[in-house]
N, C-alpha and C. Protein backbone atom coordinates (compact mmCIF):
# COMPACT_ATOMS: atom_id res chain seq x y z
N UNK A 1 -42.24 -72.25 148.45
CA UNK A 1 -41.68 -70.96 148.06
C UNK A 1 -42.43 -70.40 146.85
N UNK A 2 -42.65 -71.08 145.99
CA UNK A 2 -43.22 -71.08 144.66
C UNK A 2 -44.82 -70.42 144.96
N UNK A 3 -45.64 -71.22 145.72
CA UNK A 3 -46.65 -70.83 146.48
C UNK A 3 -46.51 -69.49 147.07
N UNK A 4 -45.68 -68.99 147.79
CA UNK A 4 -45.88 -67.85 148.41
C UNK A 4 -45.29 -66.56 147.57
N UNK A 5 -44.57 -66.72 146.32
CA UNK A 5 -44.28 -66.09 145.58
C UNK A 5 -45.81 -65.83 144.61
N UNK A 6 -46.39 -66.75 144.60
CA UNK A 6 -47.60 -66.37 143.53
C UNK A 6 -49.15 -65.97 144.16
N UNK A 7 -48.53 -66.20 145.89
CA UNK A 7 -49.35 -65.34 146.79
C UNK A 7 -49.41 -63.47 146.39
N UNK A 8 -47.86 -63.42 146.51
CA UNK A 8 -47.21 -62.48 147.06
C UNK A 8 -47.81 -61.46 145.45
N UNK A 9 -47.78 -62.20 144.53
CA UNK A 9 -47.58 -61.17 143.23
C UNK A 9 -49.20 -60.81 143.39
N UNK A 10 -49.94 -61.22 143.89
CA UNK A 10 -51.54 -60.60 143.49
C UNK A 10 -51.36 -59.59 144.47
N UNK A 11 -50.76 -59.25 144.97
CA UNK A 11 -50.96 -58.02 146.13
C UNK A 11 -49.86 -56.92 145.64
N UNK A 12 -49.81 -55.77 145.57
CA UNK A 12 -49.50 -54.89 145.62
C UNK A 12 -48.22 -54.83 146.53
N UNK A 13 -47.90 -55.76 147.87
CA UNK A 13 -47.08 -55.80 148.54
C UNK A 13 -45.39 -55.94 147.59
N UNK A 14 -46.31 -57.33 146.83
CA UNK A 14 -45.04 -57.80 146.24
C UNK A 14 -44.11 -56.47 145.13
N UNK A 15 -44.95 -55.59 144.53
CA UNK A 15 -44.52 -54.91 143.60
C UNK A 15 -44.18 -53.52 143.93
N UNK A 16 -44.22 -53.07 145.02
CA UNK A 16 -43.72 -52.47 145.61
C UNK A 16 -42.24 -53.04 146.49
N UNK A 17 -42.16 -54.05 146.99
CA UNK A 17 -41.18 -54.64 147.52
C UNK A 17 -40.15 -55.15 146.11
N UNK A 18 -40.68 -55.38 145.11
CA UNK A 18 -39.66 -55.82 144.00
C UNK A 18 -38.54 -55.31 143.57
N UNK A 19 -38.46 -53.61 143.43
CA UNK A 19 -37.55 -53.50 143.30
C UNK A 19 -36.09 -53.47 144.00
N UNK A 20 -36.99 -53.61 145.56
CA UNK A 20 -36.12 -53.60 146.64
C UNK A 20 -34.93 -55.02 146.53
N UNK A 21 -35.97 -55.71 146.27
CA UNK A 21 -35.48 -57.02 146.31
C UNK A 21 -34.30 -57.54 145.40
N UNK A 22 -34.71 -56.70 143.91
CA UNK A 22 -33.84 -57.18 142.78
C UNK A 22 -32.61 -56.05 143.14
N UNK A 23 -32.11 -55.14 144.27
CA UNK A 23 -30.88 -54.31 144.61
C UNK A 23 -30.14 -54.96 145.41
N UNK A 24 -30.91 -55.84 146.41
CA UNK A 24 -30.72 -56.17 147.16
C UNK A 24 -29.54 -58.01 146.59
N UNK A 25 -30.11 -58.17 145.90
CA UNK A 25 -29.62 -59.77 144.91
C UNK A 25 -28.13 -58.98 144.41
N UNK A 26 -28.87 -58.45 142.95
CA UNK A 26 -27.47 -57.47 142.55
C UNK A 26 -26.46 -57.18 143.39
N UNK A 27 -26.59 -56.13 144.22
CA UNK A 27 -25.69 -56.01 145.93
C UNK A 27 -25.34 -56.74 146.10
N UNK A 28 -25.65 -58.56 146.70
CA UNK A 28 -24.99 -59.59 147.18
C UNK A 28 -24.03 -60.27 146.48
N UNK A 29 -24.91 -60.32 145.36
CA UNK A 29 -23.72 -60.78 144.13
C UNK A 29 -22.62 -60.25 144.01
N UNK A 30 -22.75 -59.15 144.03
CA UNK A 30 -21.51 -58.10 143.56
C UNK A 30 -20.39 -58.50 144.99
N UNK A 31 -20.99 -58.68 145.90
CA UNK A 31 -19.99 -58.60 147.51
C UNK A 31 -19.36 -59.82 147.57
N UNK A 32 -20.12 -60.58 146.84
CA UNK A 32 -19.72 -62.24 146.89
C UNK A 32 -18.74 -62.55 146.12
N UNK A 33 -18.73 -61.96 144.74
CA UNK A 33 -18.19 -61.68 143.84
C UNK A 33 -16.28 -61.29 144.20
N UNK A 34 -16.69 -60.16 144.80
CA UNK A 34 -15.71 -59.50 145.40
C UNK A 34 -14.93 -59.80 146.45
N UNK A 35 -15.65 -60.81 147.05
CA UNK A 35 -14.82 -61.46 148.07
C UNK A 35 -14.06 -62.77 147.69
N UNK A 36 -14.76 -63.33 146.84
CA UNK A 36 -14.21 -64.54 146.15
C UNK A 36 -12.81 -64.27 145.11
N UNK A 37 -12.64 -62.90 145.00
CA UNK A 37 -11.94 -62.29 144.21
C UNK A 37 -10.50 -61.73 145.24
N UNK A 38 -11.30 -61.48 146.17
CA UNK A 38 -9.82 -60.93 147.23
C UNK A 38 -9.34 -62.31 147.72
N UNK A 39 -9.96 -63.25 147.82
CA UNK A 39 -9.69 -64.08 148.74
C UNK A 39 -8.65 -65.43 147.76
N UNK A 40 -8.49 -65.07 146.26
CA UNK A 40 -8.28 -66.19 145.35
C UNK A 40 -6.12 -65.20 145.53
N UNK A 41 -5.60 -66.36 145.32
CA UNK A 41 -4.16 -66.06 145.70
C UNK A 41 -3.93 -64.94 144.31
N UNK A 42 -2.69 -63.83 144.30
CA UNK A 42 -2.73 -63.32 143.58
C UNK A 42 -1.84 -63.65 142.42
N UNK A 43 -2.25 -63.87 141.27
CA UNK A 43 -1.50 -63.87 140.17
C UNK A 43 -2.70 -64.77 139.33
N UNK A 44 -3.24 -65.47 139.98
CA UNK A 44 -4.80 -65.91 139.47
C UNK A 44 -6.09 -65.58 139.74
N UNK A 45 -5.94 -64.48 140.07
CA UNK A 45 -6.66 -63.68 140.41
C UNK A 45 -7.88 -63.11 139.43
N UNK A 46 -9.41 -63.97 139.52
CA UNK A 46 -10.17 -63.38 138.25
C UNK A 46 -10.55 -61.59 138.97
N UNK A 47 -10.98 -60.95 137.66
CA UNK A 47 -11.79 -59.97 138.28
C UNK A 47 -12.61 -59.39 137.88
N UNK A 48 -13.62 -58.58 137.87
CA UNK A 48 -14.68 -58.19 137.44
C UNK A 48 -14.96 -56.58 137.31
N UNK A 49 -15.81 -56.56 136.35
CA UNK A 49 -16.38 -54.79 136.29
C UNK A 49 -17.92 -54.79 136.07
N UNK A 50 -17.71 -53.97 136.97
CA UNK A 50 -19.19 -53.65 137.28
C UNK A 50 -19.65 -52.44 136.93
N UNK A 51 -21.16 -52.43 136.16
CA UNK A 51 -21.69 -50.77 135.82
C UNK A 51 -22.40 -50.65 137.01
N UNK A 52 -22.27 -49.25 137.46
CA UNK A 52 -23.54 -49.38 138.71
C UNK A 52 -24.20 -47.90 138.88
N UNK A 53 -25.41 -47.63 139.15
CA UNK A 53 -25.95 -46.62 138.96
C UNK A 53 -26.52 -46.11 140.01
N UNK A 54 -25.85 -45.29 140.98
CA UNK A 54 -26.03 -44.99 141.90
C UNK A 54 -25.57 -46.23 142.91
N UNK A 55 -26.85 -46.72 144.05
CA UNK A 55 -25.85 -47.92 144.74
C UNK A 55 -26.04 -48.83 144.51
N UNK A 56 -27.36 -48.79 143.07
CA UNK A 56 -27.31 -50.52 142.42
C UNK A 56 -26.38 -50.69 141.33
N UNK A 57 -25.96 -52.41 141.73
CA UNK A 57 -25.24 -52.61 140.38
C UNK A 57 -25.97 -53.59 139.36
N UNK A 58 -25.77 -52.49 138.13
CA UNK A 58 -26.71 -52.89 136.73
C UNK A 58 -26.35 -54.10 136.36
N UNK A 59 -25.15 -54.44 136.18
CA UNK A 59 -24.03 -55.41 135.21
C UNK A 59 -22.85 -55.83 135.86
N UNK A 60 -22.07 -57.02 135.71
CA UNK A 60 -20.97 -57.50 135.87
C UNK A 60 -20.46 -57.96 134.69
N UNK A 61 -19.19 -58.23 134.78
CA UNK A 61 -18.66 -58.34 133.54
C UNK A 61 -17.33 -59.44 134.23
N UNK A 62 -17.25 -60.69 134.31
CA UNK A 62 -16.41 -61.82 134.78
C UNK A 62 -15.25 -61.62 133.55
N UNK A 63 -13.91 -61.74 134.20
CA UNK A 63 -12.73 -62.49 133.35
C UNK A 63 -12.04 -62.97 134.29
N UNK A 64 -11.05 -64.11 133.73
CA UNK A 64 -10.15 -64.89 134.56
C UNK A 64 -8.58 -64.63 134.65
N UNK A 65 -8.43 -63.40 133.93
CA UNK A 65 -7.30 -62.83 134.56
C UNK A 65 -7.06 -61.61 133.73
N UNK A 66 -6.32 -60.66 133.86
CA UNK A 66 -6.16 -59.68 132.79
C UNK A 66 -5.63 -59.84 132.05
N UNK A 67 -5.45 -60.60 131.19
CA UNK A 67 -4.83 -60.97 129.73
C UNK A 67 -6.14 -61.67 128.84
N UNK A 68 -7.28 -62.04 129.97
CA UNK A 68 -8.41 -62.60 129.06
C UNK A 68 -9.29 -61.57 128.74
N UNK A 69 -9.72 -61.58 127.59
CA UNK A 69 -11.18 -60.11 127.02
C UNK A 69 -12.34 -61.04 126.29
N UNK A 70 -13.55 -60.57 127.48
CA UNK A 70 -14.33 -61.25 126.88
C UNK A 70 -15.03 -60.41 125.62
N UNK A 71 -15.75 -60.90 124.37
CA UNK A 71 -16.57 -60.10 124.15
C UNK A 71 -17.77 -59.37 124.37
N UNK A 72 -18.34 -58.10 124.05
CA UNK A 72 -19.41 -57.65 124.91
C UNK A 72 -20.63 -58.52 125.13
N UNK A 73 -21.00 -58.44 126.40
CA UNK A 73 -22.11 -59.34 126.75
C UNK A 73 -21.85 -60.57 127.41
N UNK A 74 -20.62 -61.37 127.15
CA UNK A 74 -20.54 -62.50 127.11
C UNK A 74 -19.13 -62.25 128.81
N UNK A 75 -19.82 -63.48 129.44
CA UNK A 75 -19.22 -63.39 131.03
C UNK A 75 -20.30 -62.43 132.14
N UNK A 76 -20.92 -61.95 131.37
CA UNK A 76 -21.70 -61.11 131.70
C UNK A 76 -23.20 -61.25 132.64
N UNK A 77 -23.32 -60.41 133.41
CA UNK A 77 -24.87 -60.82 134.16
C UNK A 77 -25.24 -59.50 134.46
């Protein structure tokens, strides 16, 4: 993998395809996120906020229930 990643960066292919790629991660995360979140019984229920700019999302922001506050940055990806 490592190999074909350091194929991939001498070509023009890769850097054009990059940003696709890093919406595409963000996106999954966020769905995964969100499903792991509907799917947890309710009253323990973590949940998350997300900044998103247009249909990528920039940031998440994890807590484990609404009574917890993280500080800025922190829970964060």
């Amino acid at each position: 993998m490592l190999h074909l990643l350091l194929l991939l960066s001498t070509s023009q292919v890769f850097v054009s395809w990059l940003p696709l790629f890093l919406a595409i991660n963000f996106n999954v995360t966020f769905l995964l996120f969100a499903e792991y979140n509907h799917s947890r019984p309710s009253g323990s229920r973590p949940w998350t906020v997300c900044s998103r700019q247009g249909s990528s999302v920039l940031s998440c922001c994890a807590r484990l229930d609404s009574s917890t506050s993280f500080p800025a940055g922190i829970g964060c990806w």
